[in-house]
N, C-alpha and C. Protein backbone atom coordinates (compact mmCIF):
# COMPACT_ATOMS: atom_id res chain seq x y z
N UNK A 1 82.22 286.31 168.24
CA UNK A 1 81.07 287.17 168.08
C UNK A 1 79.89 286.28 167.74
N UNK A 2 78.55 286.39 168.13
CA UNK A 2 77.58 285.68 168.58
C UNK A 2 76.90 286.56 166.75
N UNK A 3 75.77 285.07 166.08
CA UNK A 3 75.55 285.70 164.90
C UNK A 3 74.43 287.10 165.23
N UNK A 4 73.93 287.22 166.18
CA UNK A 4 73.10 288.59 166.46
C UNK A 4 74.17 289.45 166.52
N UNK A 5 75.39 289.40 166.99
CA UNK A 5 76.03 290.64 167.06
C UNK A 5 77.15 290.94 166.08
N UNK A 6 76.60 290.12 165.15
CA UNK A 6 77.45 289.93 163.61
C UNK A 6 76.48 290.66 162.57
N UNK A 7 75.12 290.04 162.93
CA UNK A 7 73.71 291.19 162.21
C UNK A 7 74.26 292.68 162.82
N UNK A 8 73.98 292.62 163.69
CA UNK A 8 74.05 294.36 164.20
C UNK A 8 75.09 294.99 163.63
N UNK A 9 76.35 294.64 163.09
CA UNK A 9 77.83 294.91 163.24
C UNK A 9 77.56 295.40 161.60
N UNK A 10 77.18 294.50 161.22
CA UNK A 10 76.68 294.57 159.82
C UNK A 10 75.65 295.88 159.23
N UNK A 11 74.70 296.19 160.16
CA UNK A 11 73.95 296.79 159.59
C UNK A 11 74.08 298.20 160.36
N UNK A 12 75.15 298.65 161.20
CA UNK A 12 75.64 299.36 161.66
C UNK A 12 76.58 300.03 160.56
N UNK A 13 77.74 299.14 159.81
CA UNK A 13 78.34 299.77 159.23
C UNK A 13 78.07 299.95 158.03
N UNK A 14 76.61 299.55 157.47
CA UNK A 14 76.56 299.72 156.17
C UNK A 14 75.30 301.38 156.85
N UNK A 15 75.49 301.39 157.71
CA UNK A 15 74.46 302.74 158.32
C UNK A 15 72.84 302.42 158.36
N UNK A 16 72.73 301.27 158.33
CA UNK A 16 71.32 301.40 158.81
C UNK A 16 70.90 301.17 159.94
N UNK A 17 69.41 301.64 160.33
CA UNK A 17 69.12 301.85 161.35
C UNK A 17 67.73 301.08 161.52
N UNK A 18 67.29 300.72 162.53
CA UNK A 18 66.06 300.41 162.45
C UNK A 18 66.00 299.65 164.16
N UNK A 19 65.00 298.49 164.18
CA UNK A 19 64.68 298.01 165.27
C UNK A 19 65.98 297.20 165.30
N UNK A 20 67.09 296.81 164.45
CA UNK A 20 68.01 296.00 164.98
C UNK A 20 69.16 297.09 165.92
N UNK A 21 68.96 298.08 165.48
CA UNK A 21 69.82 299.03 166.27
C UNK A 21 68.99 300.02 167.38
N UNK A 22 67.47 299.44 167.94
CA UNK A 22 67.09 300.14 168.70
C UNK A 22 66.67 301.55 168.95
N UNK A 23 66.70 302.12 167.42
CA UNK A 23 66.27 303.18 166.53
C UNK A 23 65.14 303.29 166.30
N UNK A 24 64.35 304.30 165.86
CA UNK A 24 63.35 304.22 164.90
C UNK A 24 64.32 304.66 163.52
N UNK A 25 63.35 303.91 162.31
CA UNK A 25 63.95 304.31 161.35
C UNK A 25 63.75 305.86 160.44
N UNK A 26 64.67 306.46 160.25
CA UNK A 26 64.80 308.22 159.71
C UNK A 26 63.45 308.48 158.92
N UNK A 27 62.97 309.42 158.95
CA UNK A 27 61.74 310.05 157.84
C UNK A 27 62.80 310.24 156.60
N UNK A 28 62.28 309.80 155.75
CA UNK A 28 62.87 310.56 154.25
C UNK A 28 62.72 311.79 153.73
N UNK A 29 64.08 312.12 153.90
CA UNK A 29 63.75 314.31 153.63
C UNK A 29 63.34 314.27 152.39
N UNK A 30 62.25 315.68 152.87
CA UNK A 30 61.32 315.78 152.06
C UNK A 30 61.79 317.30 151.49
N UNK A 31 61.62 317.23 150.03
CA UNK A 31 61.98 318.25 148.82
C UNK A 31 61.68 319.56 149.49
N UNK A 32 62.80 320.70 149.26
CA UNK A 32 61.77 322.23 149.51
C UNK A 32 60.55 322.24 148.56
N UNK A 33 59.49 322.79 149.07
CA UNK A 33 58.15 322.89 148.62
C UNK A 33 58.66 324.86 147.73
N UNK A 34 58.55 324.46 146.90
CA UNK A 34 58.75 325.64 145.50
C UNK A 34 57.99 326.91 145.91
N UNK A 35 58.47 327.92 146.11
CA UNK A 35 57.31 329.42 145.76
C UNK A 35 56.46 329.48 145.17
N UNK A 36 55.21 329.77 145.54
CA UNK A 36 54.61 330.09 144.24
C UNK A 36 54.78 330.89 143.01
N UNK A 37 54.71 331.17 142.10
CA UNK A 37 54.93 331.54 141.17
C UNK A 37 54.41 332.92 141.55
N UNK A 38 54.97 333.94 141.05
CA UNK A 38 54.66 335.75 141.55
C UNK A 38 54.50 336.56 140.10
N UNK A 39 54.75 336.10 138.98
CA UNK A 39 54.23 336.87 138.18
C UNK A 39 53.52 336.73 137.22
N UNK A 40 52.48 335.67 137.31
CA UNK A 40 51.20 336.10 136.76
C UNK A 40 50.11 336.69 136.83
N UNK A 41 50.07 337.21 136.85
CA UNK A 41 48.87 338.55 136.99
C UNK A 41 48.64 338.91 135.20
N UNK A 42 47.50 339.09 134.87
CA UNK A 42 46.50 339.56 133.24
C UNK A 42 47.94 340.92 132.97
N UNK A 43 48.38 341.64 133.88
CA UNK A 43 49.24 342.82 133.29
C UNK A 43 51.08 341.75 133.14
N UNK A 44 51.16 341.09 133.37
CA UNK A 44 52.38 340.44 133.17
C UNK A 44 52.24 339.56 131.72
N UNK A 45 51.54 339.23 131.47
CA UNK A 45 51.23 338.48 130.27
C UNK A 45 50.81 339.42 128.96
N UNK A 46 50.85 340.90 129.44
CA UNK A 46 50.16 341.95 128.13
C UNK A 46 50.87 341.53 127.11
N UNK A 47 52.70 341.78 127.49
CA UNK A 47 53.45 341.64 126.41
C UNK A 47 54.35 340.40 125.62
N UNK A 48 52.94 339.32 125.89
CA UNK A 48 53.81 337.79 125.50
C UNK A 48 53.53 337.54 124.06
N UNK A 49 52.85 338.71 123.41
CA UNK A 49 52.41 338.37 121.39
C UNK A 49 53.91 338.92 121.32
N UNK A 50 54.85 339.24 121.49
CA UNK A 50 56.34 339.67 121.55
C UNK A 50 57.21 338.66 121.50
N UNK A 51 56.97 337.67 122.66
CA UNK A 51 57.61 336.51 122.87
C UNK A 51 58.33 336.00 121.38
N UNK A 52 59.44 335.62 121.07
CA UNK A 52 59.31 334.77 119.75
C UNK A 52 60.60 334.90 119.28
N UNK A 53 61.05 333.90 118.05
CA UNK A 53 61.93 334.38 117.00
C UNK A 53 61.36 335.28 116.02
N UNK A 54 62.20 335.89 115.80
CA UNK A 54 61.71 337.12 114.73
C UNK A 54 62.50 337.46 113.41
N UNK A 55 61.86 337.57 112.51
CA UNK A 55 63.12 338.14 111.15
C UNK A 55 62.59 340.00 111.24
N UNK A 56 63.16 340.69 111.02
CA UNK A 56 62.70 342.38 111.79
C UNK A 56 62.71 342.56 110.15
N UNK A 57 62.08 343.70 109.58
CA UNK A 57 61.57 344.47 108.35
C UNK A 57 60.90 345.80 108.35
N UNK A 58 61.26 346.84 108.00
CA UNK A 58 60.94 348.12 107.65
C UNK A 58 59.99 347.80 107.57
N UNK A 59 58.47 348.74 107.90
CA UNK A 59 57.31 348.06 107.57
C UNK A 59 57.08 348.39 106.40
N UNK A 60 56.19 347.43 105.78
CA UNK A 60 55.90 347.59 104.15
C UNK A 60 56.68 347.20 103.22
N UNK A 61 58.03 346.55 103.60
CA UNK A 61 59.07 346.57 103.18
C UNK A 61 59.38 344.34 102.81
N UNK A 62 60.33 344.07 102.27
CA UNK A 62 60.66 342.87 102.46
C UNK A 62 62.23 342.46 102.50
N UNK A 63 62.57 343.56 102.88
CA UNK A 63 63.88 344.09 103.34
C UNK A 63 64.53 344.01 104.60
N UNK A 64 65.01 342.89 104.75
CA UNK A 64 65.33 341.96 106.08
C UNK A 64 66.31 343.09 106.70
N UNK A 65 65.91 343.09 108.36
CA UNK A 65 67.27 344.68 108.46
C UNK A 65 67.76 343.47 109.79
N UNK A 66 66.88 342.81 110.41
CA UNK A 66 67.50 342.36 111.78
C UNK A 66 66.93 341.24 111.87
N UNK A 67 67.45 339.98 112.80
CA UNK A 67 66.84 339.21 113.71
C UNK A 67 66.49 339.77 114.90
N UNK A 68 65.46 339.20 115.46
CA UNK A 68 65.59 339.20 116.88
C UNK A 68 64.94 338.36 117.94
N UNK A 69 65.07 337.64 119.38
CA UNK A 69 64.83 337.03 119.83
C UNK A 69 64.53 337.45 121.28
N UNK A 70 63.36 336.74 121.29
CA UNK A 70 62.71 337.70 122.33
C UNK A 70 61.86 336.45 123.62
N UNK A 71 62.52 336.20 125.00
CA UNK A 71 62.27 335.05 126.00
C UNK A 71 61.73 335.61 126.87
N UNK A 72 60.82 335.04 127.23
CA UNK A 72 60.15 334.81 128.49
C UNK A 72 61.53 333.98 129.73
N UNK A 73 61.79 335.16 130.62
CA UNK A 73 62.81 334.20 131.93
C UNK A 73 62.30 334.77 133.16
N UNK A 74 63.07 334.14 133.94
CA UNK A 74 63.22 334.31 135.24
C UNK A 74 61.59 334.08 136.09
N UNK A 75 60.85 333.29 135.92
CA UNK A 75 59.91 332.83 136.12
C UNK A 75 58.93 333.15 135.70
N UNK A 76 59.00 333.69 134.71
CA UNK A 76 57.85 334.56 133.92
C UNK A 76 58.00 336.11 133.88
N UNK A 77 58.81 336.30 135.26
CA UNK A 77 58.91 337.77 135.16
C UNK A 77 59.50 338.64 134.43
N UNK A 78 60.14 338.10 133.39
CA UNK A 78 61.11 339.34 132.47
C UNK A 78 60.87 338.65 131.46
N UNK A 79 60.71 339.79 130.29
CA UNK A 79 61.39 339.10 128.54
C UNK A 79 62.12 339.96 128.75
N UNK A 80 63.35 339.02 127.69
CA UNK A 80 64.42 339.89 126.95
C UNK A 80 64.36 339.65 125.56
N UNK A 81 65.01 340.49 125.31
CA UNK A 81 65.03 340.93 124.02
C UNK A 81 66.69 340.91 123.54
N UNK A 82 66.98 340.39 122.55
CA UNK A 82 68.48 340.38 122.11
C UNK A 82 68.10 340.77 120.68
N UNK A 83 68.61 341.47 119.95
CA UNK A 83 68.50 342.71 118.73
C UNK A 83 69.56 342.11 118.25
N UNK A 84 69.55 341.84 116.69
CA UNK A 84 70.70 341.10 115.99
C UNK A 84 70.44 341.83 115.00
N UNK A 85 70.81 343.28 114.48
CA UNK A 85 70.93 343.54 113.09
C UNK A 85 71.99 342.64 112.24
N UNK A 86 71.60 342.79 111.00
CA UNK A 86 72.42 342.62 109.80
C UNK A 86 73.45 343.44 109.86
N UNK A 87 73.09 344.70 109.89
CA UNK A 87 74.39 345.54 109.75
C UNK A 87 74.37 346.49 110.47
N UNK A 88 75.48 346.74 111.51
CA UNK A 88 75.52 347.81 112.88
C UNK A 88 74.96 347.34 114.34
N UNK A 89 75.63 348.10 115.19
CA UNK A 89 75.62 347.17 116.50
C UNK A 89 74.29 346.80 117.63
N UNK A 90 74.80 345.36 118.18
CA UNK A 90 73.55 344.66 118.25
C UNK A 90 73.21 345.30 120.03
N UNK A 91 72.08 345.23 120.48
CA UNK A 91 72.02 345.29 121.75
C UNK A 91 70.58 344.86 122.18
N UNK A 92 69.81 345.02 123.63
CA UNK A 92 69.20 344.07 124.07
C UNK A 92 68.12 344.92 124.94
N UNK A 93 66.98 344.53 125.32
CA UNK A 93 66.75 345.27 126.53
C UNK A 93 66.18 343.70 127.80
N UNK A 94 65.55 344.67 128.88
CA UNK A 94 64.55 343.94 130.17
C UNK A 94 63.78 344.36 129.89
N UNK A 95 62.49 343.72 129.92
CA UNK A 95 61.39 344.47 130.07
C UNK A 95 60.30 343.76 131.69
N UNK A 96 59.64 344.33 132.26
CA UNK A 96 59.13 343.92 133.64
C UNK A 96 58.29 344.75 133.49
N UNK A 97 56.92 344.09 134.10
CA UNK A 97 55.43 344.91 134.59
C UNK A 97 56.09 344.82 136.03
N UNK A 98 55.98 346.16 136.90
CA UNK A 98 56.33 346.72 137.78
C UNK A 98 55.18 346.69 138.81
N UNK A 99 54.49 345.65 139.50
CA UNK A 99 53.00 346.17 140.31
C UNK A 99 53.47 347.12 140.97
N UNK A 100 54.27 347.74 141.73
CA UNK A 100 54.39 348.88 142.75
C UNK A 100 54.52 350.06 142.08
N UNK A 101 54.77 349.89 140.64
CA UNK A 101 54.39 351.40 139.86
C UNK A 101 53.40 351.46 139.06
N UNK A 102 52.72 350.22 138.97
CA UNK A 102 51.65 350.13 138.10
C UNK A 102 51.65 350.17 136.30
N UNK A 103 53.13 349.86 136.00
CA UNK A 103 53.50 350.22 134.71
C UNK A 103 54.22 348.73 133.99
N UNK A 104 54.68 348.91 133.19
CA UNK A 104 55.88 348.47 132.45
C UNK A 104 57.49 349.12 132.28
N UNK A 105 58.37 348.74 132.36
CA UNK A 105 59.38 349.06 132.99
C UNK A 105 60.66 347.99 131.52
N UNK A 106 61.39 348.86 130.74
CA UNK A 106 62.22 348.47 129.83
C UNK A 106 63.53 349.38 129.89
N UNK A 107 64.50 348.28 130.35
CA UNK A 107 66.06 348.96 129.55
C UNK A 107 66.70 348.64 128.84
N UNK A 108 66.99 348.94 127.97
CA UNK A 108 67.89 349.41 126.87
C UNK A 108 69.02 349.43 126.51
N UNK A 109 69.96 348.72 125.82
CA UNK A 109 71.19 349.14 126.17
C UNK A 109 71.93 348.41 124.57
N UNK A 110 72.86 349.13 124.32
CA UNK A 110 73.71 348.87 122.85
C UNK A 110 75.16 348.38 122.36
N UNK A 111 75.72 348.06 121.57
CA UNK A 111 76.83 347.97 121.47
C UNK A 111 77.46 349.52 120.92
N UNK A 112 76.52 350.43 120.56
CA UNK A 112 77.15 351.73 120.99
C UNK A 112 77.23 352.40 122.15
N UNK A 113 76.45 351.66 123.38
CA UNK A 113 77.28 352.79 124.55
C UNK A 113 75.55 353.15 124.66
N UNK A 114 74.50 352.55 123.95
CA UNK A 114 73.36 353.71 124.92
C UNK A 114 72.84 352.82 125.06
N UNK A 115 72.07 353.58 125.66
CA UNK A 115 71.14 353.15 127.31
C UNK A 115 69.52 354.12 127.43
N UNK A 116 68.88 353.85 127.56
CA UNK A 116 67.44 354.44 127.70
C UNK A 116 66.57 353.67 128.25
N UNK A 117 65.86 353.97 129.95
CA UNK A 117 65.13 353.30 130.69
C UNK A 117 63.48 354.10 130.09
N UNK A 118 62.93 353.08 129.46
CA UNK A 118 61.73 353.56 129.63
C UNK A 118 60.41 352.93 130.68
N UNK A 119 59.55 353.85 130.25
CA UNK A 119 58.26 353.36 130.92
C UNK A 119 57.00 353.48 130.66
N UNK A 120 56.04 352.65 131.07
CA UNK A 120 54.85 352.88 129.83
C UNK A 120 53.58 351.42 130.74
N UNK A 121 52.62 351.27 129.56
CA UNK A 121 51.54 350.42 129.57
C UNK A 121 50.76 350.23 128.77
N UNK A 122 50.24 349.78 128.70
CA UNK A 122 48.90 349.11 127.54
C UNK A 122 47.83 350.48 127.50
N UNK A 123 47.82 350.61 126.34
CA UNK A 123 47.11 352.32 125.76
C UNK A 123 46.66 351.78 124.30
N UNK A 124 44.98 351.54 124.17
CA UNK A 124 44.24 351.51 123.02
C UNK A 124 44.82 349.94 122.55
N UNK A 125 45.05 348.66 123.70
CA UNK A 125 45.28 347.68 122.69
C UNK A 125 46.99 347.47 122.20
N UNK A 126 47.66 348.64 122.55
CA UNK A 126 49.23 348.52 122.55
C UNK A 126 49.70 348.27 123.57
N UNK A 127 50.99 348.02 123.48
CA UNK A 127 52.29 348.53 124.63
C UNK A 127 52.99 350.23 124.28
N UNK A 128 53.12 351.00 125.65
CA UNK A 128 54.01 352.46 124.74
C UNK A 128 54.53 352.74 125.49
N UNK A 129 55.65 352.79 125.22
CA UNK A 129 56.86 353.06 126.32
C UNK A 129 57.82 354.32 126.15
N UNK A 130 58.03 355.38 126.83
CA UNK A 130 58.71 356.61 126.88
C UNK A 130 59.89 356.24 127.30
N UNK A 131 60.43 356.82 127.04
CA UNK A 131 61.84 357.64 127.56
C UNK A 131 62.07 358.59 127.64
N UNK A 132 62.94 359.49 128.83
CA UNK A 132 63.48 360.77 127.98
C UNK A 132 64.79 361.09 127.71
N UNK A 133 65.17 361.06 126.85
CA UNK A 133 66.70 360.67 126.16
C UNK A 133 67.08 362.29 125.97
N UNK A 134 68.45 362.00 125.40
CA UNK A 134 69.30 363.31 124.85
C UNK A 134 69.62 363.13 123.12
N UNK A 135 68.88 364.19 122.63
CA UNK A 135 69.11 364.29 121.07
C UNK A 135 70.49 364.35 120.49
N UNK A 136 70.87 364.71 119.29
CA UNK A 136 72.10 364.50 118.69
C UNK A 136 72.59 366.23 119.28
N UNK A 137 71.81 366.62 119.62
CA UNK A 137 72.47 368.15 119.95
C UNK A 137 72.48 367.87 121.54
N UNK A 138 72.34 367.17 121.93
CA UNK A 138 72.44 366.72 123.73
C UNK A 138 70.99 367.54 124.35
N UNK A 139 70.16 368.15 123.53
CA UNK A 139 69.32 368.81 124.37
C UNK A 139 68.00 367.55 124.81
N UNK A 140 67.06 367.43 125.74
CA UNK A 140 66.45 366.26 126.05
C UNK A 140 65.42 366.54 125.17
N UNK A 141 65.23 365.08 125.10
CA UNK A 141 63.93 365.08 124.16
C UNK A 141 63.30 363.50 124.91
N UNK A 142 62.60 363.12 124.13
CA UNK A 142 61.24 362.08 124.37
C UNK A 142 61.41 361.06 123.24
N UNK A 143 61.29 359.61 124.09
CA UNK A 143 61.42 358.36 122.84
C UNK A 143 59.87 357.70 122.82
N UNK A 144 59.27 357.34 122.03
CA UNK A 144 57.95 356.50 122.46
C UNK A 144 58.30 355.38 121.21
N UNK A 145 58.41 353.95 122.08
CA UNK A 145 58.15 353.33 121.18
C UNK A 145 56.17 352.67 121.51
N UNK A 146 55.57 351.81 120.98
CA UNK A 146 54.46 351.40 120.50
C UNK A 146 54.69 350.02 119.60
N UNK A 147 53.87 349.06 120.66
CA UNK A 147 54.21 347.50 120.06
C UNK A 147 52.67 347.28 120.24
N UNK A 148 52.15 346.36 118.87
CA UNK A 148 51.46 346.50 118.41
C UNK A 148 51.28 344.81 117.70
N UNK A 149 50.29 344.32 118.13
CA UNK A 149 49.80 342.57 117.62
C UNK A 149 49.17 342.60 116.26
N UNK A 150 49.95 342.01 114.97
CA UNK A 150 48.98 342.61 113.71
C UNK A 150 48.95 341.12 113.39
N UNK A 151 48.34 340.98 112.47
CA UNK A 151 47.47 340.03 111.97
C UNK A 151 48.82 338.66 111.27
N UNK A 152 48.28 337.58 110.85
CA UNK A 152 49.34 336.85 110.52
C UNK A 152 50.59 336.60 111.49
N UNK A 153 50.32 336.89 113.17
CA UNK A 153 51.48 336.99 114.32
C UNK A 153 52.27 337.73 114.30
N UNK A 154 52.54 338.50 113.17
CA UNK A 154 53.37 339.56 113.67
C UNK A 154 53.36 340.86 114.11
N UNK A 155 54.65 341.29 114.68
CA UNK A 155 54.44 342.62 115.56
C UNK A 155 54.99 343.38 114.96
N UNK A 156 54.52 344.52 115.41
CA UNK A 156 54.90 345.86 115.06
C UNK A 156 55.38 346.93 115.92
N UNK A 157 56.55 347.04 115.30
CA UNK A 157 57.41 348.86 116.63
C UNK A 157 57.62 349.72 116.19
N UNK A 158 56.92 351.04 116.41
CA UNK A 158 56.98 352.12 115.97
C UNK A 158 57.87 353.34 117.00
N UNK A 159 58.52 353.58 116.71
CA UNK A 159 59.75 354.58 117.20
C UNK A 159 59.31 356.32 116.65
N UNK A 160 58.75 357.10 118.17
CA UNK A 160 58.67 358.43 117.93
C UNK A 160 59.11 359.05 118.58
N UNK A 161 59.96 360.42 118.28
CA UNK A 161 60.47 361.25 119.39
C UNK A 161 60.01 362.67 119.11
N UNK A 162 60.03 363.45 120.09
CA UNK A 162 59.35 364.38 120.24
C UNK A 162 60.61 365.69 121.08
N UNK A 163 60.94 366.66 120.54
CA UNK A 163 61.87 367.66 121.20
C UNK A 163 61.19 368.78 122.36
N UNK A 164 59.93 368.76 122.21
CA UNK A 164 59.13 369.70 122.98
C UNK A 164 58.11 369.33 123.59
N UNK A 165 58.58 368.39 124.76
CA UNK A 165 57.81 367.93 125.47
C UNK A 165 56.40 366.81 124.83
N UNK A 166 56.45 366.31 123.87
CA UNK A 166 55.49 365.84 123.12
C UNK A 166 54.24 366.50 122.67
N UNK A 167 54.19 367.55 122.30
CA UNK A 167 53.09 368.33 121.49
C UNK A 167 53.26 367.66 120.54
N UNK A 168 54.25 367.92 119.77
CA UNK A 168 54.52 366.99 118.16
C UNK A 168 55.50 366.05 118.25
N UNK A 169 55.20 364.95 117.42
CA UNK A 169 56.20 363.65 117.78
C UNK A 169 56.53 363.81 115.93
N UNK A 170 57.82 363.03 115.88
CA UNK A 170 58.56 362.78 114.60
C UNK A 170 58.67 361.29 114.29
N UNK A 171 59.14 360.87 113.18
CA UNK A 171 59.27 359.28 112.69
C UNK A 171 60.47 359.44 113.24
N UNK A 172 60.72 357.86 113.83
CA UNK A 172 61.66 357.48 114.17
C UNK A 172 62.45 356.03 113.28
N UNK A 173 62.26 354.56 113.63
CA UNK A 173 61.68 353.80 112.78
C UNK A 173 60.70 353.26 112.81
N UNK A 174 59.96 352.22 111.85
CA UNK A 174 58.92 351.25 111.99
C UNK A 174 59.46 349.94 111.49
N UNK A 175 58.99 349.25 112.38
CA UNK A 175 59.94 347.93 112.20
C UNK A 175 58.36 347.14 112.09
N UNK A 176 58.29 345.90 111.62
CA UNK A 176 57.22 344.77 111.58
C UNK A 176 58.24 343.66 111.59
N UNK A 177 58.30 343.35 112.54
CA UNK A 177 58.20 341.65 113.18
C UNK A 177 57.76 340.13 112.96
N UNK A 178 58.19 339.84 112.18
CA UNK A 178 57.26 338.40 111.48
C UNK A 178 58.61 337.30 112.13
N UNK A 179 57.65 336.29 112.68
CA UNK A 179 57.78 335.00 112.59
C UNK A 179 58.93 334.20 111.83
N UNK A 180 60.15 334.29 112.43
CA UNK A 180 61.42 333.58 111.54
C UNK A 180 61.36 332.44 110.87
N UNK A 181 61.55 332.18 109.77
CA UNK A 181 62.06 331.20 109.06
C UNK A 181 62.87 330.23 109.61
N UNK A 182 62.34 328.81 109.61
CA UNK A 182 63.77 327.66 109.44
C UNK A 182 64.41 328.29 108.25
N UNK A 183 66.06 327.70 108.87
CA UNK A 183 66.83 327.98 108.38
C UNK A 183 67.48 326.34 108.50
């Protein structure tokens, strides 16, 4: 074998290519070029003073009842929410600004078995989100919660339900939201 056809033999089996193999040499594949990003829009960002670790408290209170932790995923488009009481069962929701309904869009769901899809939007500076659920007597009634940016970063959720179509609403709970502690 002649040393040119000892080069070629060579650079054949280590796979390269070029003018010794009468090739042009390969373009270097180039990365998929990423989506743009789809959910920022001013109504996707209403509910990011939420975002956070949280120690949860009765309002007015200094009476620790829950953690909770609350992410920004899936490219911006969803927080969740994971609910960690102290005592009694924990559960979680989705929450999504919906452009094709023009709303906010949250479900619900428990380690007791419930479930409540609400829906809602930014009203006076809040978030307020309905449901219409089934009372302890199974007859339907109305959930509104109301999240609320207060001073010192924390938030506030106010829980009202209403049996008659919402003429009159009842206490449900009020929770205030502060900023967790290292631990």
């Amino acid at each position: 074998m002649s040393a040119r056809q000892g080069s070629a033999a060579i650079l054949l089996a280590a796979g390269l290519t070029g003018p010794a193999s009468g090739q042009p040499p390969a373009a270097p594949a180039r990365a998929p070029v990423p989506a743009p990003p789809v959910c920022t829009t001013p109504e996707h960002r209403q509910l990011d003073f939420w975002v956070g670790r949280w120690d949860v408290f009765p309002t007015g209170t200094d009476r620790l009842v829950a953690r909770s932790l609350i992410e920004r995923l899936y490219g911006g488009c969803v927080i969740r929410e994971h609910w960690m009481p102290l005592d009694g069962a924990g559960g979680g929701s989705l929450n999504s600004w919906v452009p094709a309904e023009g709303r906010w869009r949250q479900i619900w769901t428990d380690g007791r078995n419930g479930w409540r899809d609400y829906a809602g939007g930014m009203e006076d500076g809040a978030i307020v989100l309905t449901a219409t659920t089934a009372g302890p007597d199974g007859a339907a009634r109305l959930n509104r919660m109301r999240f609320t940016r207060e001073p010192g970063g924390a938030v506030r959720q106010v829980d009202t339900w209403s049996a008659d179509g919402g003429r009159t609403w009842n206490a449900g709970f009020d929770y205030t939201y502060r900023p967790a502690r290292e631990e």
